[in-house]
C-alpha atoms as a PDB file:
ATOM      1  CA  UNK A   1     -27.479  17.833-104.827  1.00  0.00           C
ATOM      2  CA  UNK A   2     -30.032  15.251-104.120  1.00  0.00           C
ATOM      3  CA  UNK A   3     -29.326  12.176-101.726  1.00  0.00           C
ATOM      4  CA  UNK A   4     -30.832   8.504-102.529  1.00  0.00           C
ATOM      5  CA  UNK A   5     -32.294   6.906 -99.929  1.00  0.00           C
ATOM      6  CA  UNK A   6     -29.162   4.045 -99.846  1.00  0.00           C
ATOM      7  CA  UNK A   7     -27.500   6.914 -99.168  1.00  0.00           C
ATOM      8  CA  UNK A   8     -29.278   8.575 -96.801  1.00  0.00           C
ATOM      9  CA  UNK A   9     -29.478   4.857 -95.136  1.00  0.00           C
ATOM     10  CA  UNK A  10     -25.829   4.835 -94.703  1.00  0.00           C
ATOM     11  CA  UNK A  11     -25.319   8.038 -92.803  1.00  0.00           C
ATOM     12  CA  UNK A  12     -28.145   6.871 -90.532  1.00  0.00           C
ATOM     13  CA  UNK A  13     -26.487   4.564 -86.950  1.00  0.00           C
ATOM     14  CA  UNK A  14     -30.226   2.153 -87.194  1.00  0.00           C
ATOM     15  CA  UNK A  15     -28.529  -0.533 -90.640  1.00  0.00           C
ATOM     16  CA  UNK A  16     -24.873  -0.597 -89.049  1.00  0.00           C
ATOM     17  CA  UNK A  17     -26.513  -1.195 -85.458  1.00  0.00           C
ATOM     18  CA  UNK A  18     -29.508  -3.738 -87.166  1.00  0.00           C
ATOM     19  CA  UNK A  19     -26.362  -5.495 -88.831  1.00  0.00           C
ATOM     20  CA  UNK A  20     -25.077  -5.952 -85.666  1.00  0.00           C
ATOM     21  CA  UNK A  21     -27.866  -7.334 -84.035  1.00  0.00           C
ATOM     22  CA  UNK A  22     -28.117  -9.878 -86.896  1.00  0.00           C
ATOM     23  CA  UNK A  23     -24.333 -10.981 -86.559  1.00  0.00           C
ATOM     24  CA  UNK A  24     -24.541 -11.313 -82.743  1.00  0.00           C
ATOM     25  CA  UNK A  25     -27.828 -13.389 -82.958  1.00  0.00           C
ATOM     26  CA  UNK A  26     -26.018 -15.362 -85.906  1.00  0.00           C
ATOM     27  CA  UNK A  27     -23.140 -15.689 -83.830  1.00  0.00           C
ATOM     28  CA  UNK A  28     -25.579 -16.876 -80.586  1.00  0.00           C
ATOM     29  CA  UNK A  29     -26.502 -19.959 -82.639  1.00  0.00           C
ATOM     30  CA  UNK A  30     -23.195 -21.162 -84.182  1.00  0.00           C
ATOM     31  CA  UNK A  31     -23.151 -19.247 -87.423  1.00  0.00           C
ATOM     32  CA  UNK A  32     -22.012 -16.095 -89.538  1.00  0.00           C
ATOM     33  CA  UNK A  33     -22.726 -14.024 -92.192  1.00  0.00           C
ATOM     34  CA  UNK A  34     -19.782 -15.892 -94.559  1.00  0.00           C
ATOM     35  CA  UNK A  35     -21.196 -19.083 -93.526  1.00  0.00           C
ATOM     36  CA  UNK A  36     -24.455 -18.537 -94.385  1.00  0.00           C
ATOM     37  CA  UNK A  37     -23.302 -18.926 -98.535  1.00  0.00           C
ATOM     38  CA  UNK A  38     -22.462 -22.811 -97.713  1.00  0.00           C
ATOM     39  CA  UNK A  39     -25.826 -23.810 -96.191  1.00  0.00           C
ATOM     40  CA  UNK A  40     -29.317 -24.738 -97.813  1.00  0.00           C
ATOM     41  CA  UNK A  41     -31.418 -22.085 -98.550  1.00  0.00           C
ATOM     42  CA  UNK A  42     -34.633 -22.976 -96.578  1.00  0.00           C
ATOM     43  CA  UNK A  43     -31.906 -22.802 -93.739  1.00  0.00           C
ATOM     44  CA  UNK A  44     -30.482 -19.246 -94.598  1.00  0.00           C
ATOM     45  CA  UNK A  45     -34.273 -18.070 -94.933  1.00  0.00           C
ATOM     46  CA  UNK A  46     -35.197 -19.111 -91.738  1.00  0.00           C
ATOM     47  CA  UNK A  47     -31.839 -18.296 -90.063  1.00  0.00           C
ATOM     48  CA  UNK A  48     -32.110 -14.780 -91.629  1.00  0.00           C
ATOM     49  CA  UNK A  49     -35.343 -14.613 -90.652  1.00  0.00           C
ATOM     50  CA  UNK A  50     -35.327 -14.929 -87.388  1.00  0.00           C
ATOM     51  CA  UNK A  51     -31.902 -12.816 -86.988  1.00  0.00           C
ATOM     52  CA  UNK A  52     -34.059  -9.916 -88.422  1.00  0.00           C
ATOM     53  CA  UNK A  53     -36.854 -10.072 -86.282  1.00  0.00           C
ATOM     54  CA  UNK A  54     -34.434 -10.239 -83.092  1.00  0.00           C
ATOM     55  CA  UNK A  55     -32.744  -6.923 -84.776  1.00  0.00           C
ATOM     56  CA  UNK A  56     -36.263  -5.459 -85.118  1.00  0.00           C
ATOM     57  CA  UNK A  57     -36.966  -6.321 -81.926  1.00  0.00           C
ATOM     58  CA  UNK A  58     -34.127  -4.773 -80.101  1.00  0.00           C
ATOM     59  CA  UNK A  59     -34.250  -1.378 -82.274  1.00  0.00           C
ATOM     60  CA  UNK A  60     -37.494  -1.116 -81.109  1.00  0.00           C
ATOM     61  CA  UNK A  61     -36.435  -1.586 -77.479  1.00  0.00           C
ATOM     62  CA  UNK A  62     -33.803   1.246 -77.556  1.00  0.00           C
ATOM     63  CA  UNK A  63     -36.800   3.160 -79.678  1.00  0.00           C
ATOM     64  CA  UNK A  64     -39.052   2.657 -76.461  1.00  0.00           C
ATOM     65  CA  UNK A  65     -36.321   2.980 -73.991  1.00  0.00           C
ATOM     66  CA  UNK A  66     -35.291   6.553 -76.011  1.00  0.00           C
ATOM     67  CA  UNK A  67     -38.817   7.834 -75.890  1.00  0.00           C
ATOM     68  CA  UNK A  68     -39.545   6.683 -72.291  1.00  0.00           C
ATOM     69  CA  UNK A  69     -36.282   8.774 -70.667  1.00  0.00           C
ATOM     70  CA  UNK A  70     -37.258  12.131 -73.152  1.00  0.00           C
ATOM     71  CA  UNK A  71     -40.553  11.735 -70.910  1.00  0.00           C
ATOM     72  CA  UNK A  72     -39.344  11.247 -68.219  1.00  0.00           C
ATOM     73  CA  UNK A  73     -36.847  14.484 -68.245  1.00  0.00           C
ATOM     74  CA  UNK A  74     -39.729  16.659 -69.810  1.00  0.00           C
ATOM     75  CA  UNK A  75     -42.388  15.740 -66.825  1.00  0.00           C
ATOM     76  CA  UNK A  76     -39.759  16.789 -64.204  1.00  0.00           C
END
């Protein structure tokens, strides 16, 4: 049986962890994810934006953080 990749997506920990980077930056500057539906759209896009580049950014510090310990432990 082949998998799509949505599916594949949802098994993976990376969207539920990246969705809740985006609610906790959200929630940093006064908003959420239902509120978002009530404000101007130039607004959402640059709320949603930004909320997606923090996510990115912290994924990509547990990344480094992951890869810099399984170096560590192998040079020892």
């Amino acid at each position: 049986m082949f998998t799509t990749p949505t599916q594949q997506a949802v098994k993976a920990p990376q969207p539920s962890l990246e969705r809740q980077f985006i609610i906790d930056y959200l929630a940093e500057k006064g908003y959420c994810l239902e509120k978002l539906q009530t404000l101007p759209a130039d607004l959402v896009k640059e709320l949603m934006t930004a909320a997606c580049t923090y996510a990115n950014l912290k994924l990509a510090e547990i990344e480094a953080r992951s890869r810099f310990r399984r170096k560590i432990q192998f040079e020892d």
